[in-house]
N, C-alpha and C. Protein backbone atom coordinates (compact mmCIF):
# COMPACT_ATOMS: atom_id res chain seq x y z
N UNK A 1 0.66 21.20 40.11
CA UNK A 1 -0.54 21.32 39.28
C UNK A 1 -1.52 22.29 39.93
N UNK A 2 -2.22 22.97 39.14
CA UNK A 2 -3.16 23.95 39.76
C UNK A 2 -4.76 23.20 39.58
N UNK A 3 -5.29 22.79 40.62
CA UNK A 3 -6.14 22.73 41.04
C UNK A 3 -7.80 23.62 41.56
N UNK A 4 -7.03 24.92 41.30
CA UNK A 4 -8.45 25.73 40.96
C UNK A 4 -7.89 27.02 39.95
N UNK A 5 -7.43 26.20 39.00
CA UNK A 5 -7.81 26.90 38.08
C UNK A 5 -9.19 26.63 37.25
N UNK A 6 -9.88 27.79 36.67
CA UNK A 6 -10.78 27.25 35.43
C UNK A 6 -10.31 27.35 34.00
N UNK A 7 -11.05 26.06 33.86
CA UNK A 7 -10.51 25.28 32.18
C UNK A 7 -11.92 25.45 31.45
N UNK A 8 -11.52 24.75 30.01
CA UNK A 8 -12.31 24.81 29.26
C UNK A 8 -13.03 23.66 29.84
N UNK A 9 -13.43 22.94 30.64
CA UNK A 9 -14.42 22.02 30.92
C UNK A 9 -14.70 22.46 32.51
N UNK A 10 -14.14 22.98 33.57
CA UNK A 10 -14.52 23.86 35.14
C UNK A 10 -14.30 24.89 34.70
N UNK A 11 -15.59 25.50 33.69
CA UNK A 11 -15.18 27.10 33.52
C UNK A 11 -15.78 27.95 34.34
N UNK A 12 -15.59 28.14 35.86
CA UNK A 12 -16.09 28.62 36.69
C UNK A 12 -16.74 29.91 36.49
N UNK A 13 -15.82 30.54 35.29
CA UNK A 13 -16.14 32.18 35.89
C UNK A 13 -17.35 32.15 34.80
N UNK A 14 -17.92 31.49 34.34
CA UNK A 14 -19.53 31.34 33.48
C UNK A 14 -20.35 31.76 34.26
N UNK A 15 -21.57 32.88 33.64
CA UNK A 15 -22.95 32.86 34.49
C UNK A 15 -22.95 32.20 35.58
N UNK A 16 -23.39 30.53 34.97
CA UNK A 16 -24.20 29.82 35.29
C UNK A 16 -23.82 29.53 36.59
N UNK A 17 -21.94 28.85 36.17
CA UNK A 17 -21.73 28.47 37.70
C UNK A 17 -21.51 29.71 38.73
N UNK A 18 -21.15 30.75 38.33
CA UNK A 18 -21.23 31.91 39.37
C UNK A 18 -22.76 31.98 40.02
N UNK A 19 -23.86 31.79 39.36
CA UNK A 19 -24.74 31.76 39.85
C UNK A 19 -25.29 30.83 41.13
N UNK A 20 -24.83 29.45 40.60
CA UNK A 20 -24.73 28.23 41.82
C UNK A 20 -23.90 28.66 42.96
N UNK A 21 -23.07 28.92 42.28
CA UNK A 21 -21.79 29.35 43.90
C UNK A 21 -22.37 30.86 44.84
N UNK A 22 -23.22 31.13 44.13
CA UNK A 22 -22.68 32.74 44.79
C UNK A 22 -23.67 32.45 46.30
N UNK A 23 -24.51 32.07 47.29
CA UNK A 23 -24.85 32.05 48.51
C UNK A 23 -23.68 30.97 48.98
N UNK A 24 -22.40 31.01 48.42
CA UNK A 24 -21.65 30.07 49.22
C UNK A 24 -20.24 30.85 49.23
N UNK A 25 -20.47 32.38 48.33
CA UNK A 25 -18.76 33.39 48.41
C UNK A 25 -19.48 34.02 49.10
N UNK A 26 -18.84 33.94 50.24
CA UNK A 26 -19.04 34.58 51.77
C UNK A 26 -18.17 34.02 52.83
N UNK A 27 -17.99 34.80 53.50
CA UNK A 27 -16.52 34.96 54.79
C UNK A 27 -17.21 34.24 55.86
N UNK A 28 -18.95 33.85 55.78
CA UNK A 28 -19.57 34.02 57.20
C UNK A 28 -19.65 32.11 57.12
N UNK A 29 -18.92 31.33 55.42
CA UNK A 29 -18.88 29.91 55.56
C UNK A 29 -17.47 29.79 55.45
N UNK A 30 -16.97 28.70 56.55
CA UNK A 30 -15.52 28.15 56.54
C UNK A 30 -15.92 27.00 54.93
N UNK A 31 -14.36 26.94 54.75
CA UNK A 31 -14.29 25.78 53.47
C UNK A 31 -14.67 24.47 53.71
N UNK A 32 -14.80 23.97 54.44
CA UNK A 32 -15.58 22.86 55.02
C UNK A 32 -17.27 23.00 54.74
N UNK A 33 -17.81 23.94 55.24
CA UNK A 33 -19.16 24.21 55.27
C UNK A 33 -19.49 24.75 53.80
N UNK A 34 -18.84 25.40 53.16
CA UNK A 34 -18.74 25.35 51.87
C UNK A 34 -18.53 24.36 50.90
N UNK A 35 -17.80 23.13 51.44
CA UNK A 35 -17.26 22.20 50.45
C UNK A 35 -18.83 21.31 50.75
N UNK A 36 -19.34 21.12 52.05
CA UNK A 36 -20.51 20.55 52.53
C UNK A 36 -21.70 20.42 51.82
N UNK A 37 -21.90 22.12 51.80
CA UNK A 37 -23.13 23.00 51.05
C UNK A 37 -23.14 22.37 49.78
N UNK A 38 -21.85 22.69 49.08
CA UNK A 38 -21.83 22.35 47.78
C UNK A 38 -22.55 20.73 47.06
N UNK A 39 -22.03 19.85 47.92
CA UNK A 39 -21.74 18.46 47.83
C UNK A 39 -22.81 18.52 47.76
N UNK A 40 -23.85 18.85 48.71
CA UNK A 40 -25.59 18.54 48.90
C UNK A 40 -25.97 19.04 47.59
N UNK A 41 -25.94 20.29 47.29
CA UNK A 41 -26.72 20.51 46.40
C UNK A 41 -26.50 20.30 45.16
N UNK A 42 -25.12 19.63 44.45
CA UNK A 42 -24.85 18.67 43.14
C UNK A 42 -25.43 17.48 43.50
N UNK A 43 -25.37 16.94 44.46
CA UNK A 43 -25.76 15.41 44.94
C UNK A 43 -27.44 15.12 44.26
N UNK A 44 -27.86 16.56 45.31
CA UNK A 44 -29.60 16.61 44.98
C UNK A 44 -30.38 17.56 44.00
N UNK A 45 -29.72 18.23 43.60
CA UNK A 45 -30.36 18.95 42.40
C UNK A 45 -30.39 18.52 41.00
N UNK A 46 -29.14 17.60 41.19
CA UNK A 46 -29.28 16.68 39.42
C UNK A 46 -29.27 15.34 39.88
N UNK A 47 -30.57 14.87 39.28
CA UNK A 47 -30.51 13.45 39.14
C UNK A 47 -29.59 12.40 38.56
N UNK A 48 -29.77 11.40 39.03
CA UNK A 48 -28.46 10.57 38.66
C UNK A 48 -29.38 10.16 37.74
N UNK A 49 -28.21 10.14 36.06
CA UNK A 49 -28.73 9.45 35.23
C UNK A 49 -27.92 8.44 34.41
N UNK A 50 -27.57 6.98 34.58
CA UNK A 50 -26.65 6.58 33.63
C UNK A 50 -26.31 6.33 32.60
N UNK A 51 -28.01 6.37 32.26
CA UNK A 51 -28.19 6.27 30.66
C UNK A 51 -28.07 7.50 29.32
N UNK A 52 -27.82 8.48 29.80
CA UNK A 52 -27.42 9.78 28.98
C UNK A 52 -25.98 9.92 28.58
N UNK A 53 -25.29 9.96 28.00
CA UNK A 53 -24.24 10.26 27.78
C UNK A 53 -23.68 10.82 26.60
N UNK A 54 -22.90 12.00 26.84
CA UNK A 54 -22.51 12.43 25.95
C UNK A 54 -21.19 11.60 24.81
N UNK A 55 -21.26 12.35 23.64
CA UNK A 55 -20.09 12.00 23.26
C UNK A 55 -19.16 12.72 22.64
N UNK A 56 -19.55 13.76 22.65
CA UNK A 56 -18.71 15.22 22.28
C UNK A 56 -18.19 15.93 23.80
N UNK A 57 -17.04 16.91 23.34
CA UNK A 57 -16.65 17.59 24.53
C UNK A 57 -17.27 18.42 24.87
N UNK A 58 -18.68 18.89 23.88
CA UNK A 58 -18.99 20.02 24.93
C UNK A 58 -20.21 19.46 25.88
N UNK A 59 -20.20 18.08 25.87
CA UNK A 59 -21.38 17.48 26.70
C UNK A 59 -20.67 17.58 28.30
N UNK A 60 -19.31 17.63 28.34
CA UNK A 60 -18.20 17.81 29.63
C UNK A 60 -18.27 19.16 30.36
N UNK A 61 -18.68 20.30 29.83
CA UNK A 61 -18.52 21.07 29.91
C UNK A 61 -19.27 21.74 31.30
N UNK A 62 -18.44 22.10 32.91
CA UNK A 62 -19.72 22.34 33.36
C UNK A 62 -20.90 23.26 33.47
N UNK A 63 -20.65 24.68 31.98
CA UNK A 63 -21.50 25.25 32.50
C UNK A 63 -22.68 24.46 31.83
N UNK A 64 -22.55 23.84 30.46
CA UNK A 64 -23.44 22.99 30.08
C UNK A 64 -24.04 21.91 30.77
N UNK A 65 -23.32 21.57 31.76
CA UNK A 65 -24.06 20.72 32.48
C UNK A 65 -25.06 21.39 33.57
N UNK A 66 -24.45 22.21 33.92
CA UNK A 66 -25.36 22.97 34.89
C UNK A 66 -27.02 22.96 34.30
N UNK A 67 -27.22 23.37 33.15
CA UNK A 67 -28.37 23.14 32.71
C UNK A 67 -29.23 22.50 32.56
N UNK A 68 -28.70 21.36 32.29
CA UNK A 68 -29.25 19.82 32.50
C UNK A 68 -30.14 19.49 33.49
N UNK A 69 -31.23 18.93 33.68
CA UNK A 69 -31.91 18.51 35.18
C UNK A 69 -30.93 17.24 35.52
N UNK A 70 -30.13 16.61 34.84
CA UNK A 70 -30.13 15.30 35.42
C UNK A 70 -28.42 14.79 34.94
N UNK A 71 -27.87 13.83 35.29
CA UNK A 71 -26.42 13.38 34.93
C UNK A 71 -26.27 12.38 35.23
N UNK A 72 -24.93 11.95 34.96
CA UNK A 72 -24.08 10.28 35.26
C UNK A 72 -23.35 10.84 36.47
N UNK A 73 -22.54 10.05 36.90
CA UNK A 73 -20.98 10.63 38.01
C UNK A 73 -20.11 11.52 37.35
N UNK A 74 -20.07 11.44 35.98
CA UNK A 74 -18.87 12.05 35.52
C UNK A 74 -19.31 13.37 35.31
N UNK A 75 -20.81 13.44 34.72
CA UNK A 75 -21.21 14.66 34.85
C UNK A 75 -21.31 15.48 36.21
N UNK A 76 -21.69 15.07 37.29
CA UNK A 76 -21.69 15.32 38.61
C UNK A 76 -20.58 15.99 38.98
N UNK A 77 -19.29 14.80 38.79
CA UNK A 77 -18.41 15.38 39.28
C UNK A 77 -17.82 16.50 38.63
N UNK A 78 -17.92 16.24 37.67
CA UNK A 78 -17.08 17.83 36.72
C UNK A 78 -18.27 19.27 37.66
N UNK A 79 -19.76 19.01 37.54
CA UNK A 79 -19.82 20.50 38.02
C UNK A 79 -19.74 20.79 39.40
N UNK A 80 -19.42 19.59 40.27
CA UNK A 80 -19.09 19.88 41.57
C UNK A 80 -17.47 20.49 41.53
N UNK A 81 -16.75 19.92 40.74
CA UNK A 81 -15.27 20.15 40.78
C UNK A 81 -15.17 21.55 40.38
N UNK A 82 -16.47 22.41 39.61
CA UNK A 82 -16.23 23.49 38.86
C UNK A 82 -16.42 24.52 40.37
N UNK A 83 -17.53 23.69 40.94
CA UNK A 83 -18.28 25.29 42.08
C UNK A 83 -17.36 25.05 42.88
N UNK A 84 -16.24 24.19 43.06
CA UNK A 84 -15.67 24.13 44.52
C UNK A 84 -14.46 25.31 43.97
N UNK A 85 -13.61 24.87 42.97
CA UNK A 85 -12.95 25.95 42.32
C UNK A 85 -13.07 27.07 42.39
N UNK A 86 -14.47 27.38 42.04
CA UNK A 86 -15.25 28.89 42.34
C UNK A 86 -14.82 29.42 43.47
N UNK A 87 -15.44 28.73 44.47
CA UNK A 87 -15.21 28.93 45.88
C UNK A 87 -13.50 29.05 46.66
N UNK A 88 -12.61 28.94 45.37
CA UNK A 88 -11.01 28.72 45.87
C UNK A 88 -10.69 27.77 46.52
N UNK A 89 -11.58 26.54 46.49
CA UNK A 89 -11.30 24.94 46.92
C UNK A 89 -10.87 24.37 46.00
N UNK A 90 -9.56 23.63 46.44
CA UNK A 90 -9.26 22.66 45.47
C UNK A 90 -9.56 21.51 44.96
N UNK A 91 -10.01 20.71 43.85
CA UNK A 91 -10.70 19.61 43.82
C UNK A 91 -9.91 19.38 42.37
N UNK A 92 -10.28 18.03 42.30
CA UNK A 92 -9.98 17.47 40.52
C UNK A 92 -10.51 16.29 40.88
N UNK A 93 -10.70 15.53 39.53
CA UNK A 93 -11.57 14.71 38.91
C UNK A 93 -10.48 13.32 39.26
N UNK A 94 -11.66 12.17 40.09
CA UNK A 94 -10.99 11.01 40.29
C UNK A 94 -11.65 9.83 39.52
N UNK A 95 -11.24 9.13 38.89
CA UNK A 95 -12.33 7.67 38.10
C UNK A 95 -11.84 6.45 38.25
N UNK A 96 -12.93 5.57 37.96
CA UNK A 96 -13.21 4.55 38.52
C UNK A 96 -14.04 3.57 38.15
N UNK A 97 -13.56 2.09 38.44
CA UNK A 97 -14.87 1.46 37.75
C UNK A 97 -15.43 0.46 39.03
N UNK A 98 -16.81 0.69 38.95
CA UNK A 98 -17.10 0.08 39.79
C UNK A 98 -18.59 -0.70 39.75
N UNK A 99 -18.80 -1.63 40.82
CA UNK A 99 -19.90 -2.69 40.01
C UNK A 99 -21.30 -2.36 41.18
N UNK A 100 -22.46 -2.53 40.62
CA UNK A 100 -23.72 -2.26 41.52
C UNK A 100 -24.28 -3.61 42.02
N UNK A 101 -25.03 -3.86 42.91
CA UNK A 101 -25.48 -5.08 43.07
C UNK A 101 -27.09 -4.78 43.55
N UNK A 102 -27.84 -3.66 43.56
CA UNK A 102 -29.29 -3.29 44.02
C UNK A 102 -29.58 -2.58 42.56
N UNK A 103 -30.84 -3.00 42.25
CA UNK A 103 -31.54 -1.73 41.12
C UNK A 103 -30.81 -2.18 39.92
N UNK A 104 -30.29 -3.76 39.55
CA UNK A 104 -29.55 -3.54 38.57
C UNK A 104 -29.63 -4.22 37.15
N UNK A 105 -31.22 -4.44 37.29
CA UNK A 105 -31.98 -4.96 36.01
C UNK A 105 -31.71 -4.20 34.89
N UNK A 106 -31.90 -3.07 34.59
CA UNK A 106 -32.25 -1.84 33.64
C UNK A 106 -30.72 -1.91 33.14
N UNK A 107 -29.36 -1.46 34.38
CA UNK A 107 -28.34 -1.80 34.18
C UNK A 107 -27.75 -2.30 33.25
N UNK A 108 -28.19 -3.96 33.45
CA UNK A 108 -27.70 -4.70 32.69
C UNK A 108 -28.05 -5.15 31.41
N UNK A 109 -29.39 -4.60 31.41
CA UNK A 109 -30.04 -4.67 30.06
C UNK A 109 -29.83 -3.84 29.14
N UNK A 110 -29.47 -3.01 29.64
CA UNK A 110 -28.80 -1.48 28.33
C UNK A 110 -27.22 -1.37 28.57
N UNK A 111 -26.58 -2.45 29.51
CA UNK A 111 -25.16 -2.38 29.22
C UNK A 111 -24.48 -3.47 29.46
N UNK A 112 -25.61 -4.42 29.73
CA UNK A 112 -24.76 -5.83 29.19
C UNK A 112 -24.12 -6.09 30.66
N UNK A 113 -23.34 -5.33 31.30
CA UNK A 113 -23.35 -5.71 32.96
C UNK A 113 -23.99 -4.88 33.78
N UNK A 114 -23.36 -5.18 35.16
CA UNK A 114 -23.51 -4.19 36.23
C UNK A 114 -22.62 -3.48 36.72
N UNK A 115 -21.53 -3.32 35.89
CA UNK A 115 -20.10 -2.86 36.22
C UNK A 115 -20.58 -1.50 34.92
N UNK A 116 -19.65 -0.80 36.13
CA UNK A 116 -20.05 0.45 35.43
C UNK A 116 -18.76 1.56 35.29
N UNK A 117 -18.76 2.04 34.13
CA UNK A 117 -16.84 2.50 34.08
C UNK A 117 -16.92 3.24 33.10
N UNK A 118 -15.91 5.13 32.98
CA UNK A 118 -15.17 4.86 34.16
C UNK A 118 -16.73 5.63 35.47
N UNK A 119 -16.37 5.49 36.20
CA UNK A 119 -17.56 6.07 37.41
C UNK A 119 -16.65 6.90 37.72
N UNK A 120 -17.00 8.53 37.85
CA UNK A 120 -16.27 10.01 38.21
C UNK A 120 -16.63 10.22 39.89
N UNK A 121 -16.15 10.56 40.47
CA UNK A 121 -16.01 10.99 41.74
C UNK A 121 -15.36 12.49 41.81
N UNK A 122 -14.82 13.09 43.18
CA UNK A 122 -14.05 14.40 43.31
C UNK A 122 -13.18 14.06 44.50
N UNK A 123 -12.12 14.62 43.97
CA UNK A 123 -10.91 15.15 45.17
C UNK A 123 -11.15 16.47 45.55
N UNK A 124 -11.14 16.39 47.19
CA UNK A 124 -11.44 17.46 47.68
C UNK A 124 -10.27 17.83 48.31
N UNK A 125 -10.09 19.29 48.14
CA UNK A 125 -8.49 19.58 49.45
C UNK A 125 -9.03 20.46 50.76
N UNK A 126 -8.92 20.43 51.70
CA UNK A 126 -9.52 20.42 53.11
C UNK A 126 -8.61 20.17 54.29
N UNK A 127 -8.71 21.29 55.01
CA UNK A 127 -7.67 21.24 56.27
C UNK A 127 -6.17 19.99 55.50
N UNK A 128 -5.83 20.67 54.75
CA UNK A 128 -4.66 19.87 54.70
C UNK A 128 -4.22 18.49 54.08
N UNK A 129 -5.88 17.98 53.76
CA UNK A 129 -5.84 16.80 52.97
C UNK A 129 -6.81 16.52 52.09
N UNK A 130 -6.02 15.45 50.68
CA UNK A 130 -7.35 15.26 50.05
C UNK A 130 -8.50 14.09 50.39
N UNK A 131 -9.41 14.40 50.00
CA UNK A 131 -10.77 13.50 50.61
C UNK A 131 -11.43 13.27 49.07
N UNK A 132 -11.87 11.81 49.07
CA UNK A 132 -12.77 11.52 47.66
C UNK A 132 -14.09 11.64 48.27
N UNK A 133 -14.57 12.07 47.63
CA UNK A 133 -16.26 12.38 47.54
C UNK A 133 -17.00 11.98 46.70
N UNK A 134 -18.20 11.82 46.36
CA UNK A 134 -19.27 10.86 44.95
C UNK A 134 -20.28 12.08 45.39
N UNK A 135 -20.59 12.69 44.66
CA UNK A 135 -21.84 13.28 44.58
C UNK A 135 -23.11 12.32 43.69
N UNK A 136 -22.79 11.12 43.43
CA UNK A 136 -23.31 10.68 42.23
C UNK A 136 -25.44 10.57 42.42
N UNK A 137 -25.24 10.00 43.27
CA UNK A 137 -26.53 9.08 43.74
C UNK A 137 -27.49 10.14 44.20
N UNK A 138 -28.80 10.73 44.35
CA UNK A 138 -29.38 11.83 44.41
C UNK A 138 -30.44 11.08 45.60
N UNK A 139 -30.91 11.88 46.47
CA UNK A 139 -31.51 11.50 47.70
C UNK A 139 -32.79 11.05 47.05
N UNK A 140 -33.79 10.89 46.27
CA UNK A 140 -34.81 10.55 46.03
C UNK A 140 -34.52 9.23 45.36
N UNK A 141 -33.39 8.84 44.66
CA UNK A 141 -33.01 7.90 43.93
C UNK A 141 -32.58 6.69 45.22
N UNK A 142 -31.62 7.35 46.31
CA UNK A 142 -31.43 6.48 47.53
C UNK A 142 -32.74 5.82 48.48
N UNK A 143 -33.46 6.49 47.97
CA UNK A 143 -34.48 6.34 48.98
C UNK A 143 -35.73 5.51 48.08
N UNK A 144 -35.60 4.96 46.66
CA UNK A 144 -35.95 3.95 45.86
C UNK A 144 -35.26 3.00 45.72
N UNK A 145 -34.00 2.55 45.68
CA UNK A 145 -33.15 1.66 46.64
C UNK A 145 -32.70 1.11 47.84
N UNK A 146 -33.83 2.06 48.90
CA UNK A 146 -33.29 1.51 50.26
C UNK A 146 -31.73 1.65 50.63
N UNK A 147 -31.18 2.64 50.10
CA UNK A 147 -29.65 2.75 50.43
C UNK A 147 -29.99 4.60 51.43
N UNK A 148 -29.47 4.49 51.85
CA UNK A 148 -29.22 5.44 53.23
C UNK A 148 -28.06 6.69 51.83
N UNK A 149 -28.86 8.22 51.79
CA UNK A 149 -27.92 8.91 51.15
C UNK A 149 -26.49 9.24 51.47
N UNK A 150 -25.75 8.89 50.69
CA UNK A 150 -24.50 9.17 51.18
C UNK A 150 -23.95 10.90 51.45
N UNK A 151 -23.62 11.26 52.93
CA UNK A 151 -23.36 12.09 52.80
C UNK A 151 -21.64 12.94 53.05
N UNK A 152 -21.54 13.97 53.56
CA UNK A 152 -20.13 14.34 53.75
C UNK A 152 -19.95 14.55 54.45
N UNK A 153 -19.06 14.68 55.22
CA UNK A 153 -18.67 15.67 56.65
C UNK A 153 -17.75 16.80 56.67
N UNK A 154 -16.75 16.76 55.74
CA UNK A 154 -16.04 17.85 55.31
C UNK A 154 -14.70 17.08 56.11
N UNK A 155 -14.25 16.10 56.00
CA UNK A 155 -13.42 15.32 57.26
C UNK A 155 -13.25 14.46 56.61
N UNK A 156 -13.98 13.25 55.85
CA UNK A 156 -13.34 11.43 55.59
C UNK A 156 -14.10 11.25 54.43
N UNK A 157 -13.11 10.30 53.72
CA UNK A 157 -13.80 10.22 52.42
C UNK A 157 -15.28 9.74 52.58
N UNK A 158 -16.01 10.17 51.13
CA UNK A 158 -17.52 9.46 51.44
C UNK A 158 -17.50 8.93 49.91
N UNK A 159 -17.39 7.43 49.38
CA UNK A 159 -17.04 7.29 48.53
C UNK A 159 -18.22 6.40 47.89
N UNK A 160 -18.88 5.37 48.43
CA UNK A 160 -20.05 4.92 48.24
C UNK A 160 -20.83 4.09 49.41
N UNK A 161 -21.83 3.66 49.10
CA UNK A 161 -22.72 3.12 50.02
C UNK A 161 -22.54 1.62 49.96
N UNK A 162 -21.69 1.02 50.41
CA UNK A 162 -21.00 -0.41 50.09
C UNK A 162 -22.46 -1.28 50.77
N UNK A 163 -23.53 -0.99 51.69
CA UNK A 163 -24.60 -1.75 51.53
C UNK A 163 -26.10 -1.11 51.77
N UNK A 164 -27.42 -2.05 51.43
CA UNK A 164 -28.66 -0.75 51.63
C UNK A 164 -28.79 -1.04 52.63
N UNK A 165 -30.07 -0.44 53.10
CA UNK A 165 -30.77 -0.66 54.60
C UNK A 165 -30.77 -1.89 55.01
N UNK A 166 -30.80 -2.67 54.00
CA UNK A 166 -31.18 -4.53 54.63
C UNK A 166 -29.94 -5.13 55.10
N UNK A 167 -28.65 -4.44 54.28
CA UNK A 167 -27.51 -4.85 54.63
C UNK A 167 -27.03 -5.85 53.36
N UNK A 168 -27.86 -5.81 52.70
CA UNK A 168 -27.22 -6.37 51.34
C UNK A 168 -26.06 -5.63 50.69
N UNK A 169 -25.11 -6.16 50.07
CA UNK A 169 -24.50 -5.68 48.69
C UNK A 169 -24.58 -4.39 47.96
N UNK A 170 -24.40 -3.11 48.17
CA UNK A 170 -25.20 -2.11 47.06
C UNK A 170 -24.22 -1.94 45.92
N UNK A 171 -22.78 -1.47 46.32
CA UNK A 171 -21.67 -1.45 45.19
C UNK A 171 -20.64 -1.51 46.04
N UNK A 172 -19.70 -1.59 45.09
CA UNK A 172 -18.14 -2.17 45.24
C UNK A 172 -16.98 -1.13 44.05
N UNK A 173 -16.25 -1.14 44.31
CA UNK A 173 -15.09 -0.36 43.77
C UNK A 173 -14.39 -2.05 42.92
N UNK A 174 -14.03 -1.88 41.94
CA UNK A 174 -13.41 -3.04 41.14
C UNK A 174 -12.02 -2.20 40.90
N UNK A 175 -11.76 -1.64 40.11
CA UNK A 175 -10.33 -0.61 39.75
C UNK A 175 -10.29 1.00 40.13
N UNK A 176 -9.32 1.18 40.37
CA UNK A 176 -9.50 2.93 40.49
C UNK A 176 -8.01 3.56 39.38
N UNK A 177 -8.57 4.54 38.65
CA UNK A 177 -7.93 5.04 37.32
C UNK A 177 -6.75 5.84 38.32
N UNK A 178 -7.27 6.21 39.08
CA UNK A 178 -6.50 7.63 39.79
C UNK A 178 -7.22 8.78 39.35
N UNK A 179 -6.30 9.97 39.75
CA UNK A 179 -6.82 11.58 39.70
C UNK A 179 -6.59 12.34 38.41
N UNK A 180 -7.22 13.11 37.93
CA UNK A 180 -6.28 13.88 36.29
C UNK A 180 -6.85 15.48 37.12
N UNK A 181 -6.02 16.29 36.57
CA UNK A 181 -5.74 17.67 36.82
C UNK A 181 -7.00 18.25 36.21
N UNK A 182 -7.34 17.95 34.82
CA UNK A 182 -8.64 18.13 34.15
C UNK A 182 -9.41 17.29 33.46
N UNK A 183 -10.47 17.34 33.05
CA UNK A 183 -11.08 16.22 32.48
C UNK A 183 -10.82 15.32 30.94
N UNK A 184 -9.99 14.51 31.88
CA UNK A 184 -9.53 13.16 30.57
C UNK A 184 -10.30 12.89 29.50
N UNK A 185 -10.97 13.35 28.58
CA UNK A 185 -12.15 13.04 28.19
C UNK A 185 -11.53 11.80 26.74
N UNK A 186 -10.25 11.79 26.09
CA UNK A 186 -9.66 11.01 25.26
C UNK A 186 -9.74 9.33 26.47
N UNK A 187 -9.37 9.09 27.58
CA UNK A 187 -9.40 8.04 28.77
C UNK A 187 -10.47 8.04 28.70
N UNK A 188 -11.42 8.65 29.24
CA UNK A 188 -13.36 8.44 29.22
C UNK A 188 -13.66 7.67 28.16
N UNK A 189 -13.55 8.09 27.02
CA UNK A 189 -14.03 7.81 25.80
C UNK A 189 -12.98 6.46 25.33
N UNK A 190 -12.04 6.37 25.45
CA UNK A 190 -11.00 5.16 24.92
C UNK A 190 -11.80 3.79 25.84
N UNK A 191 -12.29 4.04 27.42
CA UNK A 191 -12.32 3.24 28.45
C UNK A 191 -13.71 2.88 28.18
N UNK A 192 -15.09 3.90 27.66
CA UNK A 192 -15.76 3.25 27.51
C UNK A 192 -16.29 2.63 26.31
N UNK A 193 -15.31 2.87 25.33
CA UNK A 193 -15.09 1.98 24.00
C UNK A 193 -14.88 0.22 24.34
N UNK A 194 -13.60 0.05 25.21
CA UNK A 194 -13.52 -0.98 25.68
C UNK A 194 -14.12 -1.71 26.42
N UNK A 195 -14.87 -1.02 27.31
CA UNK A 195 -15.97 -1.93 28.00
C UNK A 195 -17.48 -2.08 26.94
N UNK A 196 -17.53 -1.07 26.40
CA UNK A 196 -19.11 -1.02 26.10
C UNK A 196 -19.23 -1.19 24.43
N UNK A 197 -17.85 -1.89 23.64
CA UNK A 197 -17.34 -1.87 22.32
C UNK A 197 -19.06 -1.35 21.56
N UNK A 198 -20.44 -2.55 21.96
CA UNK A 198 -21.05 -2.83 21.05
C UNK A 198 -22.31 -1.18 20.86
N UNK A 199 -22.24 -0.66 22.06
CA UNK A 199 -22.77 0.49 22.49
C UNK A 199 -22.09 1.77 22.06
N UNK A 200 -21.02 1.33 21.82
CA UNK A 200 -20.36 2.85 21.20
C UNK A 200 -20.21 2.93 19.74
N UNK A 201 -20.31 1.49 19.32
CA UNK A 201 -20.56 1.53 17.96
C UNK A 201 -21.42 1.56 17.13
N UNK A 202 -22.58 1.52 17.82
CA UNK A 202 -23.79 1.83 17.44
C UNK A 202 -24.46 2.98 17.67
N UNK A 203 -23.94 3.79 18.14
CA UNK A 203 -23.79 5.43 18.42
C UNK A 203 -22.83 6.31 17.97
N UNK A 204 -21.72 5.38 17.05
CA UNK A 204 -20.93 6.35 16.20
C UNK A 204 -21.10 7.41 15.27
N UNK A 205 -20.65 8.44 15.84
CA UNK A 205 -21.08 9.71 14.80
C UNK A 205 -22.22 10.36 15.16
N UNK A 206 -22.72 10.26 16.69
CA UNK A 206 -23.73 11.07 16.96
C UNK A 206 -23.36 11.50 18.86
N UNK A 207 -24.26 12.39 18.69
CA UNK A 207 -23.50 13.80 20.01
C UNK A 207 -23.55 13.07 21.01
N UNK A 208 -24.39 12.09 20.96
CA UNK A 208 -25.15 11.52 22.37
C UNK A 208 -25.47 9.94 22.62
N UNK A 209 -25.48 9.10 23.69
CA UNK A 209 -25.77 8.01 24.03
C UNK A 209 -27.29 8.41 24.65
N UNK A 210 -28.23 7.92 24.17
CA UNK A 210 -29.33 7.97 25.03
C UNK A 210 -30.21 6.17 25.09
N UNK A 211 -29.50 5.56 26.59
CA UNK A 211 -30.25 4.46 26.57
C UNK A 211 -31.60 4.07 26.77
């Protein structure tokens, strides 16, 4: 499977994302320090948002997302997966469902739990192996939860912040979907039919989830 190619949803060679990538195509950063760079600045330049969601394919799309101030994981990960591509790093899209236990009033009130699915992450390829990464959680958002930002090293997975500063509970991994080559978006949409039946049906026939 090709892994940096661009698709109709990592369409790298767009403006937009050429624009994000370009202080990172340079000889003078190893792919590590590049995969690094990157991670920070999807992590912290778009806010984590869970309540937005698209429901059309071109809401997947990353140069469209690029635009956006703000996203879910899945959005995250698609435009991290797009700039690493850019950069001739290999990455693809990993999902997941997984449950929160801090911050999770709002949660549960606009989705009925605290389990949250599917949750997007990235496969990274690096010296030889792949590494999962979460760009999801944005440093101003960690730091209103008392959870320590999760970061990367370019070396071991960094997958979530399993507790906050106090040492409580923050999240947990419940199932993992596995990896897709490009973005599943028929699985996205089938998976969060099934969890969220009463939420998707009350948003049938329109572009967008806005909770």
């Amino acid at each position: 499977m090709d892994y940096l190619a661009s698709t109709y949803y990592f369409d790298y060679e767009t403006d937009k994302i050429q624009e994000l990538v370009k202080e990172f195509k340079t000889d003078t950063l190893t792919p590590k320090e590049k995969a690094i760079g990157l991670y920070l600045k999807i992590r912290d330049e778009w806010r984590y948002d869970p309540y937005q969601i698209s429901l059309i394919k071109e809401g997947y799309i990353a140069s469209n997302i690029a635009q956006r101030p703000k996203g879910h994981c899945v959005d995250k990960s698609i435009l991290l997966i797009a700039c690493l591509r850019a950069v001739k790093i290999p990455a693809r899209i990993h999902l997941a469902k997984v449950k929160n236990h801090i911050g999770v009033e709002r949660l549960i009130e606009k989705f009925g739990t605290n389990e949250l699915t599917p949750h997007g992450m990235v496969n990274v390829f690096l010296d030889g192996k792949w590494l999962k990464v979460s760009p999801a959680f944005n440093k101003a958002l960690c730091r209103k939860c008392n959870v320590a930002p999760l970061d990367f090293d370019g070396e071991n997975d960094s997958m979530f912040q399993e507790f906050n500063n106090a040492g409580n509970v923050f999240m947990e991994y419940l199932d993992d979907y596995g990896h897709f080559e490009d973005v599943p978006l028929d699985f996205i949409f089938n998976n969060m039919k099934e969890h969220y039946p009463a939420i998707i049906d009350q948003y049938e026939g329109l572009e967008e989830i806005k909770l």
